[in-house]
Structure formats: structure tokens, C-alpha cells
Protein backbone atom coordinates (compact mmCIF):
# COMPACT_ATOMS: atom_id res chain seq x y z
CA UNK A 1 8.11 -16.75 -16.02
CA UNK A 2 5.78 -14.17 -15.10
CA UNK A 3 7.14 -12.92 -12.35
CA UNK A 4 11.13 -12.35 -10.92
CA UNK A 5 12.35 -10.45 -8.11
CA UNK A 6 16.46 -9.13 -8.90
CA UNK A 7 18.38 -7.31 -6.13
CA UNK A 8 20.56 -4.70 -8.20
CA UNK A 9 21.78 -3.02 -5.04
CA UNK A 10 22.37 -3.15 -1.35
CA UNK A 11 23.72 -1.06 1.08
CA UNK A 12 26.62 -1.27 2.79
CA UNK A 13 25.34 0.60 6.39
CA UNK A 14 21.69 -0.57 6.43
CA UNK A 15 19.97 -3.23 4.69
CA UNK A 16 17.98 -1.37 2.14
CA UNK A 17 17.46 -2.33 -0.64
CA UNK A 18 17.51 -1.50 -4.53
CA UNK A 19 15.46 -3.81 -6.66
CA UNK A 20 13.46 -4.96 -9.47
CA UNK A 21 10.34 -6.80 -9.45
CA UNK A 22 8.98 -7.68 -12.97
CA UNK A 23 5.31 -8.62 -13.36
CA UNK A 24 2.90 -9.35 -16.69
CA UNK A 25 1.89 -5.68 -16.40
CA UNK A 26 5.54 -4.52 -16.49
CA UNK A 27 8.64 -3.59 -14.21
CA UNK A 28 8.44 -2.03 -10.92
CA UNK A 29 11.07 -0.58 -9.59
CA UNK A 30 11.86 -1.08 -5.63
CA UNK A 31 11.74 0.49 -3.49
CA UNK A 32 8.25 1.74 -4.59
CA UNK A 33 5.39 3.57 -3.04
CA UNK A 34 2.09 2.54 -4.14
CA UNK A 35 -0.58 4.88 -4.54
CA UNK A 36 -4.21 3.52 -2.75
CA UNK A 37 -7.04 3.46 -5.53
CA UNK A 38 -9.82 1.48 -3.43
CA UNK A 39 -12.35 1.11 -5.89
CA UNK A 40 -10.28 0.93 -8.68
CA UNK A 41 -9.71 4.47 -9.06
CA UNK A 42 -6.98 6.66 -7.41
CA UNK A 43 -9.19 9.56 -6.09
CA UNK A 44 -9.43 12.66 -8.41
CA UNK A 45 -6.86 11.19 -10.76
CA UNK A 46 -6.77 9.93 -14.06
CA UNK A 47 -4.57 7.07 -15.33
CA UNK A 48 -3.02 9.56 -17.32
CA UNK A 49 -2.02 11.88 -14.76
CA UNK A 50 -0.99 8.94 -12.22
CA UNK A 51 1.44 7.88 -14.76
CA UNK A 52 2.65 11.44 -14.91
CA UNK A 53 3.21 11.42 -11.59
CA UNK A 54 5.90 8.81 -12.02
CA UNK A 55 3.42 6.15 -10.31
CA UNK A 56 4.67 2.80 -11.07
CA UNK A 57 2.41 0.34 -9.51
CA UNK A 58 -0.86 0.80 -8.05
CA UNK A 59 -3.80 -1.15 -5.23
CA UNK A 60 -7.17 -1.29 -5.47
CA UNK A 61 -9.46 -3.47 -3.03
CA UNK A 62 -11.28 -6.65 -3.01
CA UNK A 63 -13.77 -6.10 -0.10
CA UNK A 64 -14.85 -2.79 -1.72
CA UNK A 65 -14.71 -3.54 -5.26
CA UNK A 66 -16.86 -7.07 -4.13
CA UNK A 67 -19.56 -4.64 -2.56
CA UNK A 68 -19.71 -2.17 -5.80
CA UNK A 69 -19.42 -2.96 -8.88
CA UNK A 70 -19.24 -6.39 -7.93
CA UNK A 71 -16.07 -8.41 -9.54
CA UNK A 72 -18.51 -9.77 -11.67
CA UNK A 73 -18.92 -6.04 -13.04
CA UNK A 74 -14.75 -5.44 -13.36
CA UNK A 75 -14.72 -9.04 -15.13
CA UNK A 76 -16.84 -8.30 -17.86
CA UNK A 77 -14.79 -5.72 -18.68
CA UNK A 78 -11.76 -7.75 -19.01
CA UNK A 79 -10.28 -7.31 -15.63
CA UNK A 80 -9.01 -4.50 -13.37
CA UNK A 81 -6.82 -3.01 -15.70
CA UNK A 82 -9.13 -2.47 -18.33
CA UNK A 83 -12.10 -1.55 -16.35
CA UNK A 84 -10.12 1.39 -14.88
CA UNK A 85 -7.70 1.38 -18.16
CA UNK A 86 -4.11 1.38 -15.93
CA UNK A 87 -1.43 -0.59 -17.81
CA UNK A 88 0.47 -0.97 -15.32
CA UNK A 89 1.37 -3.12 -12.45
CA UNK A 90 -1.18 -3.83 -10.09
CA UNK A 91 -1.99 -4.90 -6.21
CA UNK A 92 -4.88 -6.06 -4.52
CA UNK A 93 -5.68 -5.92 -1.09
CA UNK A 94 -7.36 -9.52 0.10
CA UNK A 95 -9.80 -6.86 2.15
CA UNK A 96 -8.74 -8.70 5.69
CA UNK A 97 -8.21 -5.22 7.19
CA UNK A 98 -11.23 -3.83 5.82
CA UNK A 99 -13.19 -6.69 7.75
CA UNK A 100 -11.49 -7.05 10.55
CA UNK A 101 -11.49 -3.13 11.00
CA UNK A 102 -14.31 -1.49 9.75
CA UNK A 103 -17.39 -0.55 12.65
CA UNK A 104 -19.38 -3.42 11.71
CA UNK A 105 -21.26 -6.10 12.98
CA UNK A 106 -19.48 -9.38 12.65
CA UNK A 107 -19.18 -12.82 13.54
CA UNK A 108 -15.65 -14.44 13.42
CA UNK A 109 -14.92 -18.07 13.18
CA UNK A 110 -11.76 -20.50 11.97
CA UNK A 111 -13.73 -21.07 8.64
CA UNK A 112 -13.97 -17.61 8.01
CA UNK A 113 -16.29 -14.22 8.85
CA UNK A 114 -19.70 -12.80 8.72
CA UNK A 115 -20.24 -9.37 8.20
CA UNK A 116 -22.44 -6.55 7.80
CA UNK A 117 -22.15 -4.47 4.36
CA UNK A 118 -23.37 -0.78 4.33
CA UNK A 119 -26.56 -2.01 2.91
CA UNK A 120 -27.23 -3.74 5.76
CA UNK A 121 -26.87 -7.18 3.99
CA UNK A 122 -24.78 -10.23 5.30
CA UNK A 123 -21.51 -11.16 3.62
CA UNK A 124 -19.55 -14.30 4.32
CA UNK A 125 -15.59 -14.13 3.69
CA UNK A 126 -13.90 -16.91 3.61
CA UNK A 127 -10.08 -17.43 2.46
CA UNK A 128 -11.47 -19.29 -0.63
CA UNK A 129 -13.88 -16.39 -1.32
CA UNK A 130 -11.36 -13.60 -1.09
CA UNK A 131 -9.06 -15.77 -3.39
CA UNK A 132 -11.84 -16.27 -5.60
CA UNK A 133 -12.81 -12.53 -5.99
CA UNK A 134 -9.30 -11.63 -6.77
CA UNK A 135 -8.79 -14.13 -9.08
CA UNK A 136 -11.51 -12.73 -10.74
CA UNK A 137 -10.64 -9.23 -10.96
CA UNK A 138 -7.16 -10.06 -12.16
CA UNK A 139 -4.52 -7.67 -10.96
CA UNK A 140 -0.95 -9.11 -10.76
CA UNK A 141 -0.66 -9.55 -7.48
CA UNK A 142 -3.04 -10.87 -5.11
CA UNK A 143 -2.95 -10.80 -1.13
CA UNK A 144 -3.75 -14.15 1.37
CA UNK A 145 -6.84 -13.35 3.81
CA UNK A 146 -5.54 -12.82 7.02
CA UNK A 147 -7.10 -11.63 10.70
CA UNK A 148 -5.62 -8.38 11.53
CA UNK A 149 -5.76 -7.66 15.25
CA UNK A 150 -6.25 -4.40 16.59
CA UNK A 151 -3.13 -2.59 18.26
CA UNK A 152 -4.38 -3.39 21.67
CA UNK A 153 -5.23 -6.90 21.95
CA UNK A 154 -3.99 -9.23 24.01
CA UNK A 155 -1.15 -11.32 23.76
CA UNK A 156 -4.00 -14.70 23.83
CA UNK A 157 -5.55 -13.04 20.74
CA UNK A 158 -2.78 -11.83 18.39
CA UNK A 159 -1.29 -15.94 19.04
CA UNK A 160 -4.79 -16.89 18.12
CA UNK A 161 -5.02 -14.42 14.70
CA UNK A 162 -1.10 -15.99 13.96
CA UNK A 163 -2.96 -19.25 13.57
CA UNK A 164 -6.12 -18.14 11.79
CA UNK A 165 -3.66 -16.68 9.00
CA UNK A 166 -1.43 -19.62 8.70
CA UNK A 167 -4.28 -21.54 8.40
CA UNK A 168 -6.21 -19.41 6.17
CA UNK A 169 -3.10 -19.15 4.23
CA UNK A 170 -2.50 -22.35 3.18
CA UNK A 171 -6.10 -22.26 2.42
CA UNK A 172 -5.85 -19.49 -0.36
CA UNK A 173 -2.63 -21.10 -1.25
CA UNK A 174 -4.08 -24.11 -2.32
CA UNK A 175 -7.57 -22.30 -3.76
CA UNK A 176 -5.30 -20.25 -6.22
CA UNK A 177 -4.79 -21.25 -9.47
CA UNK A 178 -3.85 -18.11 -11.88
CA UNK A 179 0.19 -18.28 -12.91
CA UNK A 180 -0.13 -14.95 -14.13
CA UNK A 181 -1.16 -13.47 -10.54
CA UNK A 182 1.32 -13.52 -7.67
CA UNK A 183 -0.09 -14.41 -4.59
CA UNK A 184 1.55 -13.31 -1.01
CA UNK A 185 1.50 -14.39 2.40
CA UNK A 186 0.56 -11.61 5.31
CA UNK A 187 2.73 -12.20 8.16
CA UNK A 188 1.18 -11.06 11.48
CA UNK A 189 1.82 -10.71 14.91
CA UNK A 190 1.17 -7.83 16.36
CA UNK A 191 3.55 -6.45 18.58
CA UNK A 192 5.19 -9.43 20.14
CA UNK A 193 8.37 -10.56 18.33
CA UNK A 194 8.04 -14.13 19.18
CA UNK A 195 4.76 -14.51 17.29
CA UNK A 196 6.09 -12.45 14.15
CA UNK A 197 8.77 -14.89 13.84
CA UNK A 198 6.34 -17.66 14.05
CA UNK A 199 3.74 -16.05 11.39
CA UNK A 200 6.63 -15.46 9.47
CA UNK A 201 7.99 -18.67 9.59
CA UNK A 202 4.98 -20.70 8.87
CA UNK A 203 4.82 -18.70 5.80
CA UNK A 204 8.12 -18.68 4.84
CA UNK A 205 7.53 -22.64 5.08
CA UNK A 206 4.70 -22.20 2.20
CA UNK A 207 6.99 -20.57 -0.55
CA UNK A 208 4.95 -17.83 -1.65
CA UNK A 209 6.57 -15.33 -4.35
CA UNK A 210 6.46 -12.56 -1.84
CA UNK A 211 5.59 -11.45 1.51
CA UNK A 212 3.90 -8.51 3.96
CA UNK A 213 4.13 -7.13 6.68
CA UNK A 214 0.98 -6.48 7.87
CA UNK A 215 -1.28 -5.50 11.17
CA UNK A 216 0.93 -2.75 11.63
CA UNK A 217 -0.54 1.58 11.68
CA UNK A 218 -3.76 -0.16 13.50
CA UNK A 219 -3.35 2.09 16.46
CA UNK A 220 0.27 1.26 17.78
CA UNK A 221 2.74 3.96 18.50
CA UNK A 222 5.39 5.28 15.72
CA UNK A 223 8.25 3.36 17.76
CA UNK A 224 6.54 0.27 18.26
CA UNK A 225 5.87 0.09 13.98
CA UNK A 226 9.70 0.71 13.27
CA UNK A 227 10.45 -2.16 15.75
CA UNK A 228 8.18 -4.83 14.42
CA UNK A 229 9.56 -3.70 10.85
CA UNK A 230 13.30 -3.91 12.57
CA UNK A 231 11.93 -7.53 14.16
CA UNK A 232 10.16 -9.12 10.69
CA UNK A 233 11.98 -7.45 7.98
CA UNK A 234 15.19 -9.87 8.73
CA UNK A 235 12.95 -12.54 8.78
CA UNK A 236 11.66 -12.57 5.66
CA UNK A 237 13.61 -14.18 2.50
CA UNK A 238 15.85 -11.66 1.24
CA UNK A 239 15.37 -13.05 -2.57
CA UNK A 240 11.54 -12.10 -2.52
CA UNK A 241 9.89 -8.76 -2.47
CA UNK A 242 9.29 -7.67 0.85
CA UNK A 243 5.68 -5.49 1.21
CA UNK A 244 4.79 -3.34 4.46
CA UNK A 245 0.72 -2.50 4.29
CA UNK A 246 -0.37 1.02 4.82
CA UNK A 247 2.72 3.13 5.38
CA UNK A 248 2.68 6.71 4.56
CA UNK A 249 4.76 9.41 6.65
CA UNK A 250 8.76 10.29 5.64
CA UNK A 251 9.54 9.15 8.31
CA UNK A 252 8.48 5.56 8.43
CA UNK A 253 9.36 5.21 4.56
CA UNK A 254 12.88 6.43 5.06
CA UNK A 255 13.55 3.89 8.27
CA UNK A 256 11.31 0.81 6.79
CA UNK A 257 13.54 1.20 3.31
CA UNK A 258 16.52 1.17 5.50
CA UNK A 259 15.28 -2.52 7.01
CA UNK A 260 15.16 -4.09 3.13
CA UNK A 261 11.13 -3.26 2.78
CA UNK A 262 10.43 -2.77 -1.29
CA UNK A 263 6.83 -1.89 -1.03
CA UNK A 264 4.70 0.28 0.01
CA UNK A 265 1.22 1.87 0.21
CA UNK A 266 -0.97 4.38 1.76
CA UNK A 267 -4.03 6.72 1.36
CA UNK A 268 -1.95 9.65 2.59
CA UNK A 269 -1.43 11.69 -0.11
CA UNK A 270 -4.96 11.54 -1.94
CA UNK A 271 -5.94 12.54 1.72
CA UNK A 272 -4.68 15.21 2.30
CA UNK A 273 -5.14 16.53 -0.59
CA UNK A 274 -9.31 15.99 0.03
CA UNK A 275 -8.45 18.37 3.17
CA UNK A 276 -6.65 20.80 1.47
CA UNK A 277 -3.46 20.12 2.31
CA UNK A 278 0.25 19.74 0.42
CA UNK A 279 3.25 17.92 0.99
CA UNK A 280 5.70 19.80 0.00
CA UNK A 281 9.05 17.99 1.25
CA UNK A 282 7.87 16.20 4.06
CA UNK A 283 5.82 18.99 5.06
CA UNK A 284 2.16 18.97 5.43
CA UNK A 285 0.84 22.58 4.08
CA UNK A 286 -2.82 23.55 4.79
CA UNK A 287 -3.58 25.83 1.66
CA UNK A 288 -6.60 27.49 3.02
CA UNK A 289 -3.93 29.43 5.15
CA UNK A 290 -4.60 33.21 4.63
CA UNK A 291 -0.61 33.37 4.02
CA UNK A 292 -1.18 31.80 0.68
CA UNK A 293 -4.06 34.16 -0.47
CA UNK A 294 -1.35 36.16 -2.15
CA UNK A 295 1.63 34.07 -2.88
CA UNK A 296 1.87 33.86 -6.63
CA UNK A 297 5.23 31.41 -6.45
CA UNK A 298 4.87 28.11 -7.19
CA UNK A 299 4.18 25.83 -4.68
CA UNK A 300 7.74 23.76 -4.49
CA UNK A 301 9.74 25.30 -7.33
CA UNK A 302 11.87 22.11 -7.03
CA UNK A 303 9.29 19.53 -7.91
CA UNK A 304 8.48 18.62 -11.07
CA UNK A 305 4.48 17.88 -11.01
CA UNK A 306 1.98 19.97 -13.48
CA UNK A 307 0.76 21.92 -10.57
CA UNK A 308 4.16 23.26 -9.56
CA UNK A 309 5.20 23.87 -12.98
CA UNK A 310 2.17 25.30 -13.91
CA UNK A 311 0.09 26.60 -10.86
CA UNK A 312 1.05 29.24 -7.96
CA UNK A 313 0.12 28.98 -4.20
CA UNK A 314 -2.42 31.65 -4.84
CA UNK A 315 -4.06 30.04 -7.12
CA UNK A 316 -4.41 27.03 -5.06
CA UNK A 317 -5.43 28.76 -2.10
CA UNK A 318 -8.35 29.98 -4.03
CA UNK A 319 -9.68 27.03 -5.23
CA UNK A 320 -9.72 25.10 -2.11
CA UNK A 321 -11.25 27.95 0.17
CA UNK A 322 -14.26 27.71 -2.70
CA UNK A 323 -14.55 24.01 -2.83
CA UNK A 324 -13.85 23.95 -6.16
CA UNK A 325 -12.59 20.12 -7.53
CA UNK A 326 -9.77 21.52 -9.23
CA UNK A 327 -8.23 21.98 -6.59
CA UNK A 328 -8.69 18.96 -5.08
CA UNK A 329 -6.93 17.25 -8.18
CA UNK A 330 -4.15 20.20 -8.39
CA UNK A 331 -3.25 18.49 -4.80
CA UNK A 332 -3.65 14.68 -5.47
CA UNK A 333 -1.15 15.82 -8.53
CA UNK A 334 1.61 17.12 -6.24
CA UNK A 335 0.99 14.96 -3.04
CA UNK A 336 1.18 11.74 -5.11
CA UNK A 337 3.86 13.33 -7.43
CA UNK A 338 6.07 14.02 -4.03
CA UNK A 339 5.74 10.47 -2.48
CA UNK A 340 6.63 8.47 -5.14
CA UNK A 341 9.38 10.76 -5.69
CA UNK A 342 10.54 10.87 -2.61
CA UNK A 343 11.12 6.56 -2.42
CA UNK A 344 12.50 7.02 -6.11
CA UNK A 345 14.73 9.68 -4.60
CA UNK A 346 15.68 6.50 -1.67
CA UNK A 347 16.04 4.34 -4.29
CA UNK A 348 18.44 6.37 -6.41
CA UNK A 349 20.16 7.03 -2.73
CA UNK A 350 21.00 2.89 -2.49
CA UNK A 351 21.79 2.98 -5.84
CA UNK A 352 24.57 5.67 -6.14
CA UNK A 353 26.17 4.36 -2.58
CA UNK A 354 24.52 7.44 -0.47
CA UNK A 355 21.68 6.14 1.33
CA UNK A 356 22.91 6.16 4.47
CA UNK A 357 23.17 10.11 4.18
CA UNK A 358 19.62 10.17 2.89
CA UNK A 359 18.86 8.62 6.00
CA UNK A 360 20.50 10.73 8.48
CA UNK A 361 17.34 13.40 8.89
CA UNK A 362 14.77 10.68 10.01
């Protein structure tokens, strides 16, 4: 079997989770946060140093990789993996939110949508073309195309996107063929609990290998995501992995791990880090901050990264205030290096019985 999901842990106080989710690229231990490489590359990192910085699975997406290279492109090189050379697992975005949220000019119907690239040229996707390009470019698992509503729509329209991505579910369910590529459903929904339990139901009903929770950080408040995570999370079957799209801050991490969610991903950290700016234990640092212009300490002693070990405040200070890409990647080191550590340190938390003290500060 390719793939397996094995609960290890649970705790007693909350319902998170401590897992293991094997794929043909390898083992990922859950909970896990994802780091975002769009096109195929995590931006200003290596391979090298993403593995470094304990990185254990990785997304790239379809709708962006489809307008450059092309999948044809990343297929002639063998696939995903070895086009960007990562050995390890991999996740691919069906690009649904990129369509459905992107300023562009587009048409929407049941079959599918019309779109505008940056070019200027039309683009049809369909549920059998997103399956098709992801198929193609191979990574191990592989999202359904969904409609993602925006935060404020209308009761009428979220029902009406519930029933676009059943349908179009069942659609990419039966257009995918590749064994060694899981494919998940999106449940949607918006903010109405009633329709999350029917997109999550209809899709339960299919028997995917795993499922999301998506059309959530599209706008909404911070309490309104933690209770349609609270809502769906129970939902979903507890012997699957259990993946909530485009999650980043402590805070949301910490309380979504604590409602059985194994996955994550986010742009955050590479972000920041493209602005100047650290996370150094929850805490978002700007290092063009006169303060640093003199601090020759490391910036976290406690963390483990090459830039921390290696690298003072000063230092870093200095190469962002002159633009210089070093520092950009001195950053995306530590940011990415702190994330994935921090879940790993939630993980470790459910696994040693002492989560729910983790938990306490969010």
C-alpha cells in the first residue's frame, strides 16, 4: 500500500492528535506544518537547506505551475520531485483558491471556469483538467477542485459552492487514476455549520484517503476560523489525515492541533522573511529596527537554525537595510526553521502527555 494513516497518540483533554502518515516519498510525521513552494520552489531556499530546517513535507501549485513551466515542462523531467530535486513528501494544491480568488476576469459555470491568465490568455479549469495536471506533475498527494467562496458571501452562494464541490468532486474522483498519488476531498462551507456538515458528509460518503478543510483565512475573522475548525474537525473520519489549507499564526496552529487537524500550510514564514521580518517564538521581529544595528547576539540563542547558530542580529540588520539576498535567505532559514519546530514541538507535547499545557498560552 502506498499510503497509511496510524494514530500513535491522542490526548486525553483535547482531541489532538499525534500521527503518522506514510507516503511513496516517505513518512510524515503529524502534526506537520507544510512549507508553501508555489512554483515548485520554496522561496530563497534550497532543498538542502529546507531539509535542514527539519521540513518534512512540502506544496507546490497546480494553477501556477500549469501557467509556467507548464506540467508538460515538470513531466519531462520526471515529475515534481525531480524537477525541483525534493525527496520528500509532497502536496499539491488543485489551484481552486487561486481561481476563485485571484483579481481576474472569470466566468463560472457547473462544468467548470474560465479565466484570465496574466498574459491575458483564456484558461478553462475544469475538475478533470486540474486532476489531469496533477496527475501529471506527480506529487503524492493531490487536492479535488473545489469553489472557494469569499468570507462574505451569502448564505444562497456558499449552499450553491457546497454543491459545485461535491459535484466536482466526484468528478476528479472518478478522473483519477494514479495509486501512487493520494487524492483528497475539500470540504467547504463557509461559515455556516449546517452546510460544513453537509460538504463534509457528501465527501465523507466518497471515501477519499484524506480530507481538508478549506475556504477558511479568505477574509473571516480569527474567531469565526477556530469555530468552523471546532464545527468540521469532528466531522471528519478520525482514521484519515485531517488537512486545514493556509494556516499560519501560533495561534491558530496551537488551537486547530488541539481539534485533531494533522496538516498544515502557509506562506507565512517565507513572507515575512521577504519583508524583513523574524519569528522568533511567536514573535514577529522587523530587523531593519535601528535597535538591531548593534546587537551582535544571536538572534534566538534557543533555536537551532544555521542563522542563529551562526549569524548575530547585527549582522542581519545589515543585510536587510541594504537589500542584500542573503539576508532574505538568513530569514526564510529561521522563519521556516521556527514553524515547523514549533508543530514538532506540539507534536512532541501529545506525545509525552503535556499538550494540554502547551496549549494553555493561546
Amino acid at each position: 500500500m502506498n499510503f497509511s494513516f496510524t494514530l500513535l497518540k491522542s490526548c486525553s483533554e483535547t482531541k489532538a492528535r499525534a500521527g503518522v502518515f506514510m507516503t511513496p516519498h516517505g513518512a510524515v510525521l503529524t502534526p506537520c506544518f507544510m512549507p508553501v513552494g508555489t512554483l515548485a520552489t520554496v522561496k530563497t531556499l534550497t532543498p538542502a537547506q529546507l531539509e535542514q530546517c527539519g521540513a518534512g513535507m512540502i506544496l507546490a501549485n497546480t494553477y501556477h505551475l500549469h501557467l509556467q513551466p507548464g506540467e508538460d515542462v515538470v513531466a519531462g523531467a520526471g515529475g515534481v520531485h525531480r524537477f525541483m530535486n525534493w525527496s520528500g513528501p509532497m502536496l499539491t494544491d488543485s489551484g481552486g483558491f487561486q481561481v476563485f480568488s485571484l483579481d481576474q476576469l472569470r466566468t463560472l459555470d457547473d462544468d467548470g471556469v474560465t479565466f484570465r491568465a496574466p498574459s491575458g490568455d483564456p484558461i478553462r479549469f475544469t475538475p478533470e483538467e486540474a486532476t489531469r495536471i496533477q496527475n501529471v506533475l506527480g506529487a503524492d498527494v493531490i487536492m479535488c477542485f473545489d469553489e472557494c467562496p469569499p468570507a462574505q458571501a451569502t448564505y444562497e452562494a456558499v449552499q450553491k459552492a457546497v454543491e459545485r464541490t461535491t459535484a466536482w468532486a466526484k468528478r476528479c474522483q472518478r478522473y483519477h487514476t494514479r495509486s501512487d498519488q493520494a487524492q483528497f476531498g475539500i470540504v467547504q462551507g463557509g461559515i455556516f455549520p449546517d452546510l460544513r456538515a453537509q460538504s463534509a458528509r457528501e465527501l465523507i460518503a466518497l471515501d477519499f484517503p484524506g480530507y481538508a478543510i478549506g475556504g477558511v483565512s479568505v477574509g473571516e475573522e480569527v474567531d469565526l476560523i477556530r469555530s468552523v475548525v471546532e464545527t468540521t474537525a469532528p466531522l471528519l473520519p478520525p482514521d484519515k489525515p485531517r488537512y486545514l489549507m493556509g494556516i499560519g499564526t501560533y495561534r491558530e496552529l496551537a488551537q486547530s492541533v488541539a481539534q485533531g487537524i494533522d496538516l498544515f500550510d502557509c506562506v507565512l514564514p517565507t513572507r515575512l522573511a521577504r519583508h524583513g521580518a523574524a519569528l522568533v517564538r511567536g514573535e514577529r521581529w522587523n530587523l531593519k529596527n535601528a535597535q538591531f544595528r548593534r546587537d551582535y547576539t544571536a538572534l534566538d540563542a534557543t533555536c537551532p537554525c544555521y542563522t542563529c547558530q551562526n549569524f548575530t542580529r547585527a549582522y542581519l540588520c545589515h543585510l536587510i537595510r541594504t537589500q542584500e539576498v542573503l539576508g532574505l535567505t538568513l530569514l526564510a532559514i529561521h522563519n521556516v526553521t521556527e514553524m515547523v519546530g514549533f508543530v514538532r514541538g506540539l507534536r512532541e507535547a501529545i506525545l509525552e502527555g503535556r499538550f494540554h499545557e502547551k496549549l494553555l498560552p493561546f
